[in-house]
PDB file of N, CA and C in Angstrom:
ATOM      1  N   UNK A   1     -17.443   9.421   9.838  1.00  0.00           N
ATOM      2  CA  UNK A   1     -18.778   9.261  10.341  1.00  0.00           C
ATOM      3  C   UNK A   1     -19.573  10.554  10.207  1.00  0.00           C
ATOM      4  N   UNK A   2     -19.485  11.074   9.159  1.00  0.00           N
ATOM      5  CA  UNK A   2     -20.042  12.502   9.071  1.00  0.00           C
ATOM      6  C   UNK A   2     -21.373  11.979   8.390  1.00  0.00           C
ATOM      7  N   UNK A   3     -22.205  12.765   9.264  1.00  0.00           N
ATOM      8  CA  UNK A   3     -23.680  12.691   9.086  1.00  0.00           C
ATOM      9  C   UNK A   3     -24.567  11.581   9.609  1.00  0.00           C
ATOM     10  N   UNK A   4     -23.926  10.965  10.526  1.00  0.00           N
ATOM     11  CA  UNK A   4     -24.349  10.128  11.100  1.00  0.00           C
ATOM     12  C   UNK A   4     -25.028  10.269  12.645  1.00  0.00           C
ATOM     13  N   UNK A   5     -26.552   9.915  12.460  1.00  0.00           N
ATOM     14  CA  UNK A   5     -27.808  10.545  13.835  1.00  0.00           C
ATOM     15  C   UNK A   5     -26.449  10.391  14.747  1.00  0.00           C
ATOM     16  N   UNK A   6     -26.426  11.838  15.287  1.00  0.00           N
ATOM     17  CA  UNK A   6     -25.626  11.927  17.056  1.00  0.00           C
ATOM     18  C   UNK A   6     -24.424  12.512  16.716  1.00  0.00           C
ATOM     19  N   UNK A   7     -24.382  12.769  15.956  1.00  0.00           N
ATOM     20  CA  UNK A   7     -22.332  13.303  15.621  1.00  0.00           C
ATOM     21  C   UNK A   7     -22.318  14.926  15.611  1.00  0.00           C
ATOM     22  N   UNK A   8     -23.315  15.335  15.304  1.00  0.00           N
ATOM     23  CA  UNK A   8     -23.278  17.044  15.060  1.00  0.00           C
ATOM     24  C   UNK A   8     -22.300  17.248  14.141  1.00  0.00           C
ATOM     25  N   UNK A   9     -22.280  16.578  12.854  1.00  0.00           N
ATOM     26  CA  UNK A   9     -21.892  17.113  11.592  1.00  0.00           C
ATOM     27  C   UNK A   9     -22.615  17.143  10.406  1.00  0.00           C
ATOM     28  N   UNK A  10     -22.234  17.853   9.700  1.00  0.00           N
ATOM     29  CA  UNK A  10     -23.485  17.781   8.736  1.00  0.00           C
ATOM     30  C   UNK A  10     -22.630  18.486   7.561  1.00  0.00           C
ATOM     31  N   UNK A  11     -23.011  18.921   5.912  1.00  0.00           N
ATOM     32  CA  UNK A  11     -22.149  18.640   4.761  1.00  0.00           C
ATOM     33  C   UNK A  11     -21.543  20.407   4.955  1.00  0.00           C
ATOM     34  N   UNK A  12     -20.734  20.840   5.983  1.00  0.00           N
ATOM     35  CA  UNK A  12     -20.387  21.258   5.831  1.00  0.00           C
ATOM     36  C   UNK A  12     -18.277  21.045   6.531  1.00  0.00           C
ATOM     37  N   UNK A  13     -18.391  19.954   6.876  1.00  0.00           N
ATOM     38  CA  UNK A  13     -17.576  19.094   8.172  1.00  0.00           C
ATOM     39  C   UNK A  13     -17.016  18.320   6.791  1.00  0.00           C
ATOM     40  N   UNK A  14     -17.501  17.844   5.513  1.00  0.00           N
ATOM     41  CA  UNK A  14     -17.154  17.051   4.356  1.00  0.00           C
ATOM     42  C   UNK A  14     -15.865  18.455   3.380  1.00  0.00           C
ATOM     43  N   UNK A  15     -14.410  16.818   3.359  1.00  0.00           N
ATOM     44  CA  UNK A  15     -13.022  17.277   3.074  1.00  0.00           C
ATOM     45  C   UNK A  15     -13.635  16.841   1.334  1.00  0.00           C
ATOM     46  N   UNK A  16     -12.919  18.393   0.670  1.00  0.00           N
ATOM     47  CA  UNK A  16     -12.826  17.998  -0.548  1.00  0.00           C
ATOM     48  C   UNK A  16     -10.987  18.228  -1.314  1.00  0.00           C
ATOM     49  N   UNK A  17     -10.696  17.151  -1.909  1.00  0.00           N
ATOM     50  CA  UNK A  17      -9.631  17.546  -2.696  1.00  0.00           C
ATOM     51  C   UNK A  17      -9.179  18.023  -3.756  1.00  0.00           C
ATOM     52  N   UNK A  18      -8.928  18.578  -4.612  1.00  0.00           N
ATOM     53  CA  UNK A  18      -8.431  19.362  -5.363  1.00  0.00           C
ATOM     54  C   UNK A  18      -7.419  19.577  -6.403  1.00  0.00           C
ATOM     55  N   UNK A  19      -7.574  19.066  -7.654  1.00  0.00           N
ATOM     56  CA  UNK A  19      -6.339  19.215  -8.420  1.00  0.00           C
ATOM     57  C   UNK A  19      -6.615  20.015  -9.408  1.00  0.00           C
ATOM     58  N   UNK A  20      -5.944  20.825  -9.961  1.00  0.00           N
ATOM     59  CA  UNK A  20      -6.071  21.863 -11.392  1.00  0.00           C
ATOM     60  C   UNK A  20      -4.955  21.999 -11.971  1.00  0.00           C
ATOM     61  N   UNK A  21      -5.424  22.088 -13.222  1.00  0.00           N
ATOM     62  CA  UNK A  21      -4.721  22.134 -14.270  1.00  0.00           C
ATOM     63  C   UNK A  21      -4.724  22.828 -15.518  1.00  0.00           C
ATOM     64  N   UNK A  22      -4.021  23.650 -15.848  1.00  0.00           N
ATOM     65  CA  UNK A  22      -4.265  24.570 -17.615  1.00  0.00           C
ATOM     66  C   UNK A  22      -3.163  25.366 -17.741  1.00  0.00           C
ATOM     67  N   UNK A  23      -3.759  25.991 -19.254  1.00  0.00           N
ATOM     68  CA  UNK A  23      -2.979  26.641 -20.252  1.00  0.00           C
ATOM     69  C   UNK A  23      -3.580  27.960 -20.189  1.00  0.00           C
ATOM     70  N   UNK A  24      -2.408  28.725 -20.447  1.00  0.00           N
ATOM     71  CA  UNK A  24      -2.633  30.116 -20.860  1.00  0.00           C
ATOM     72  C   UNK A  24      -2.050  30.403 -21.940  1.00  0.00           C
ATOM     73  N   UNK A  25      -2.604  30.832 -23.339  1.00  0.00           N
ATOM     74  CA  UNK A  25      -2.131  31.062 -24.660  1.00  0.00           C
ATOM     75  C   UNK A  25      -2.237  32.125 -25.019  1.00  0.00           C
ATOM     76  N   UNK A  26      -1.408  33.941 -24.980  1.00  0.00           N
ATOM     77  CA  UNK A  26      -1.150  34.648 -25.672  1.00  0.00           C
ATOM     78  C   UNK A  26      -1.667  34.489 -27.174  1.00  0.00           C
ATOM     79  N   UNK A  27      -2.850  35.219 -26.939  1.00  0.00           N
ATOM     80  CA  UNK A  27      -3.119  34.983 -28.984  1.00  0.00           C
ATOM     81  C   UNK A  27      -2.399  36.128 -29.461  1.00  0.00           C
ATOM     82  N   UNK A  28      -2.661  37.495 -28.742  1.00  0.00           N
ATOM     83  CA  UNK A  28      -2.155  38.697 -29.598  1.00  0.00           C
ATOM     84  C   UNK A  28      -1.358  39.164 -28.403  1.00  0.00           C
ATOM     85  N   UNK A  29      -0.839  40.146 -28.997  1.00  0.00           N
ATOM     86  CA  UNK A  29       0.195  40.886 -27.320  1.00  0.00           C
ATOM     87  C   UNK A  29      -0.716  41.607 -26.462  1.00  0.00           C
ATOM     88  N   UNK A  30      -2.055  42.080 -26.651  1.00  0.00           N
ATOM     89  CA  UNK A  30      -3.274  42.052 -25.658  1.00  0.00           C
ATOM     90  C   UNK A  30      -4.714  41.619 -25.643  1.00  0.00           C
ATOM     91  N   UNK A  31      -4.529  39.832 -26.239  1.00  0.00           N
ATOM     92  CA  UNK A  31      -5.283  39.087 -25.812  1.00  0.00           C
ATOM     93  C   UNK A  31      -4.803  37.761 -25.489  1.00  0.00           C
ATOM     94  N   UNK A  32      -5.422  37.355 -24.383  1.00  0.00           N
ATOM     95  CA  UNK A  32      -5.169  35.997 -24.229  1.00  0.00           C
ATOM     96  C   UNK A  32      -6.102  35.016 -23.778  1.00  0.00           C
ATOM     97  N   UNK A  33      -6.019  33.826 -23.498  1.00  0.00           N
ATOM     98  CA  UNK A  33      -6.857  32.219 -23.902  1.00  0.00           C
ATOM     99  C   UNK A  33      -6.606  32.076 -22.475  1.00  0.00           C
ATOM    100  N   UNK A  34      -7.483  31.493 -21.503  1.00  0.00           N
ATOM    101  CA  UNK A  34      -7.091  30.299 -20.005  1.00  0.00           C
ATOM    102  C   UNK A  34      -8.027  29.252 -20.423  1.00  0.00           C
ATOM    103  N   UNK A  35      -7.253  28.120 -20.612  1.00  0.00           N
ATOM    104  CA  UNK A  35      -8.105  27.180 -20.354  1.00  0.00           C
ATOM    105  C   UNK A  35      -7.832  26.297 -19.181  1.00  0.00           C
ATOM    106  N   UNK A  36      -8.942  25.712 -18.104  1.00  0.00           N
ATOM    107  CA  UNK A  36      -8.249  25.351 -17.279  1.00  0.00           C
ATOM    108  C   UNK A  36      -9.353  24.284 -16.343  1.00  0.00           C
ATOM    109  N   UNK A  37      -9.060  23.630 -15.533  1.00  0.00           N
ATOM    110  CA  UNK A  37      -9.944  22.257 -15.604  1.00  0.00           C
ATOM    111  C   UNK A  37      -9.500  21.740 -14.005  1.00  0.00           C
ATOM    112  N   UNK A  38     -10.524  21.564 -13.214  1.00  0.00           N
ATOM    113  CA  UNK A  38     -10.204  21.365 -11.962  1.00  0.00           C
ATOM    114  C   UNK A  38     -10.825  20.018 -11.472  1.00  0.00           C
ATOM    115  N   UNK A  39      -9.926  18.777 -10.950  1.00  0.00           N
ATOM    116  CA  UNK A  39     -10.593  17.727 -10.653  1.00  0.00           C
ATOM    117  C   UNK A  39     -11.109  17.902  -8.842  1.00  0.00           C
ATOM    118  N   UNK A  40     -12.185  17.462  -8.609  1.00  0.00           N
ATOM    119  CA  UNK A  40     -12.752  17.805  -7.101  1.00  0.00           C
ATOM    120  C   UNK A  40     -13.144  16.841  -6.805  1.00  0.00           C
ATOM    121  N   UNK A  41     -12.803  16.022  -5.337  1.00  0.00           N
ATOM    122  CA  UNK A  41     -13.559  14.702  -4.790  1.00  0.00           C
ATOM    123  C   UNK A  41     -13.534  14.908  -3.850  1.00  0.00           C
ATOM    124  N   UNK A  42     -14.716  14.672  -3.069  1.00  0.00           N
ATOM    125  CA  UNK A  42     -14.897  14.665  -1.677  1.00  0.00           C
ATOM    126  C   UNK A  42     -15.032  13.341  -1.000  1.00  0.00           C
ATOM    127  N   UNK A  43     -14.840  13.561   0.207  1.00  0.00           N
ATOM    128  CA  UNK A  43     -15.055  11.880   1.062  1.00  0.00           C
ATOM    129  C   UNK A  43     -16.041  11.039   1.012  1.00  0.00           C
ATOM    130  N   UNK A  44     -16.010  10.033   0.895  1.00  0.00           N
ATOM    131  CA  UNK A  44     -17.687   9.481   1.331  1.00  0.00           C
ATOM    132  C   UNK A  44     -18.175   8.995   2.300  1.00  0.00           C
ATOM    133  N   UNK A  45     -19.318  10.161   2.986  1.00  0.00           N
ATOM    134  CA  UNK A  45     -19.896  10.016   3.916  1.00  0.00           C
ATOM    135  C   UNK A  45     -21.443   9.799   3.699  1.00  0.00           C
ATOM    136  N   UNK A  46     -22.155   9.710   5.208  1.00  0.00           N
ATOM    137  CA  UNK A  46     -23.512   9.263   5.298  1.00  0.00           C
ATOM    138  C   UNK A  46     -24.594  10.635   4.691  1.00  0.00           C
ATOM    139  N   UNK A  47     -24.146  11.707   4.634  1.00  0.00           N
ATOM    140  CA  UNK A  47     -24.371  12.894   3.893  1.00  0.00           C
ATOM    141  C   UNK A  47     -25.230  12.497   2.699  1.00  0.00           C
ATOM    142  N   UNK A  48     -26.553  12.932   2.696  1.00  0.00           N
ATOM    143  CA  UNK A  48     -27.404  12.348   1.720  1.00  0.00           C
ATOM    144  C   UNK A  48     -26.411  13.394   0.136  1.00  0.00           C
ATOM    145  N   UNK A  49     -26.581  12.567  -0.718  1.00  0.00           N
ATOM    146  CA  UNK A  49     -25.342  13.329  -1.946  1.00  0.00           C
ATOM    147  C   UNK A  49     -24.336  13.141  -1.942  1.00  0.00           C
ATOM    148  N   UNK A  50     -23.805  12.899  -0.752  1.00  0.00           N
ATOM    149  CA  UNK A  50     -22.156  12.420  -1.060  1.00  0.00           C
ATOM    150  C   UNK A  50     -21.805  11.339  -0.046  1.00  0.00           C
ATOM    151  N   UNK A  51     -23.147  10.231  -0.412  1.00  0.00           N
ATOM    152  CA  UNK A  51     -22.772   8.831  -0.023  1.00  0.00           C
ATOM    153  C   UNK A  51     -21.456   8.101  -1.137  1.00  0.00           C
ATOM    154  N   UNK A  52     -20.864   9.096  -2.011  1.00  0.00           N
ATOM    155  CA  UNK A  52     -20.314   8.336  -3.085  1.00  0.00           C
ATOM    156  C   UNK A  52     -19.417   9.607  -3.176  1.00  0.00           C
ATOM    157  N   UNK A  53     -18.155   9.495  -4.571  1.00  0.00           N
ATOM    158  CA  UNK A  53     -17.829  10.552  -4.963  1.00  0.00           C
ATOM    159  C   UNK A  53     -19.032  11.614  -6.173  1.00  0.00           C
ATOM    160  N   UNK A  54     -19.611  12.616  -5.979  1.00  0.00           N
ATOM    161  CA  UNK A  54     -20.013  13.398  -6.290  1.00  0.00           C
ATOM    162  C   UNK A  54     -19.460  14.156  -7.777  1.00  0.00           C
ATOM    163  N   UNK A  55     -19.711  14.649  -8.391  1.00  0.00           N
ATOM    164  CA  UNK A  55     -18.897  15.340  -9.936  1.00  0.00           C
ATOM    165  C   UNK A  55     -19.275  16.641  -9.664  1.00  0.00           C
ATOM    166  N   UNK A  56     -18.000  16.810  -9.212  1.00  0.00           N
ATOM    167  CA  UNK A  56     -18.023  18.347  -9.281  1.00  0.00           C
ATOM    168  C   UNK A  56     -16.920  19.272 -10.054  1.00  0.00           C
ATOM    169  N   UNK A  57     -16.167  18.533 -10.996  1.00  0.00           N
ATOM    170  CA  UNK A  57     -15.149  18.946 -11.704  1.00  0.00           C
ATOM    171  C   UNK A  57     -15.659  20.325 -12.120  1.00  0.00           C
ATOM    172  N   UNK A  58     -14.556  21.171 -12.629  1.00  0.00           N
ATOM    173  CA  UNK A  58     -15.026  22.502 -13.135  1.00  0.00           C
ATOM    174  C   UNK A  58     -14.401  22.522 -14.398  1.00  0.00           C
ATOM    175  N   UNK A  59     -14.734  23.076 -15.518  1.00  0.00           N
ATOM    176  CA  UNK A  59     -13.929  23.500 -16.607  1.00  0.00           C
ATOM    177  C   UNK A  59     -13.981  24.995 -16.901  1.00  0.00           C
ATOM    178  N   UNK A  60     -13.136  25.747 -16.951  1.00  0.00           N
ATOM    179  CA  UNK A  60     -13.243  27.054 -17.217  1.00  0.00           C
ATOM    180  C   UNK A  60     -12.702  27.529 -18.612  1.00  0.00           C
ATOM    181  N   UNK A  61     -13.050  28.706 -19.267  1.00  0.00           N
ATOM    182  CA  UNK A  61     -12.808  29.139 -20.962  1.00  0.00           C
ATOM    183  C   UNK A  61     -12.488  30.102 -20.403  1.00  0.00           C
ATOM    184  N   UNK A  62     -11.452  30.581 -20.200  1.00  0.00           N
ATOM    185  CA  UNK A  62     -11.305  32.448 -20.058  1.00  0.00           C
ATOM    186  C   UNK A  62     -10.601  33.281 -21.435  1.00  0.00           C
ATOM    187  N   UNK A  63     -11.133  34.553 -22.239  1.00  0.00           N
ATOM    188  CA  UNK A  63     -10.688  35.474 -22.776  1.00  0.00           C
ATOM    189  C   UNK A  63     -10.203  36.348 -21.918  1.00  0.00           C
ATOM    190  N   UNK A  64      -9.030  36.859 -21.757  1.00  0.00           N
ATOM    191  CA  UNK A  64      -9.216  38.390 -21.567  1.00  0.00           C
ATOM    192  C   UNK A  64      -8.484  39.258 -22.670  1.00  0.00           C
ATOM    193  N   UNK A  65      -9.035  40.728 -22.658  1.00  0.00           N
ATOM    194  CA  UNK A  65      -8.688  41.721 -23.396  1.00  0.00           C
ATOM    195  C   UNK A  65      -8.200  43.029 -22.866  1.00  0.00           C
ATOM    196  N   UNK A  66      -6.593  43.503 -23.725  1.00  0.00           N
ATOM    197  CA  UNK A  66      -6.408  44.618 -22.697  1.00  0.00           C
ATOM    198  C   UNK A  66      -6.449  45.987 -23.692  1.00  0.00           C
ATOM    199  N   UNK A  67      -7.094  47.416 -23.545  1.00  0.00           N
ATOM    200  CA  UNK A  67      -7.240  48.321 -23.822  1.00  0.00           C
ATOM    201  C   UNK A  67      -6.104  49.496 -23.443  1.00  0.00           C
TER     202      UNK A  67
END
């Protein structure tokens, strides 16, 4: 019942869940690849925006380089 007149909650009281997933690929012996991809759903409440599940997945590209 989140967000509903009289409850004193509001979208910060809204559970989100969480799954991730990726690769890390060594290209050289000091560089490497993350690729990595996070599924996110939150509850559905009376919360104007997350009367439904919302898309908030993330995808991330990471390089890093070491000197």
């Amino acid at each position: 019942e989140i967000g509903k007149a009289g409850s004193n909650t509001n979208i910060a009281d809204i559970r989100f869940n969480t799954l991730g997933f990726g690769y890390i690929f060594y290209i050289l012996p000091n560089a490497k690849m993350m690729v990595w991809y996070d599924l996110v759903k939150n509850e559905i409440t009376q919360v104007p925006g997350f009367s439904s599940i919302a898309r908030n997945n993330i995808f991330t590209l990471r390089f890093q380089f070491r000197f």
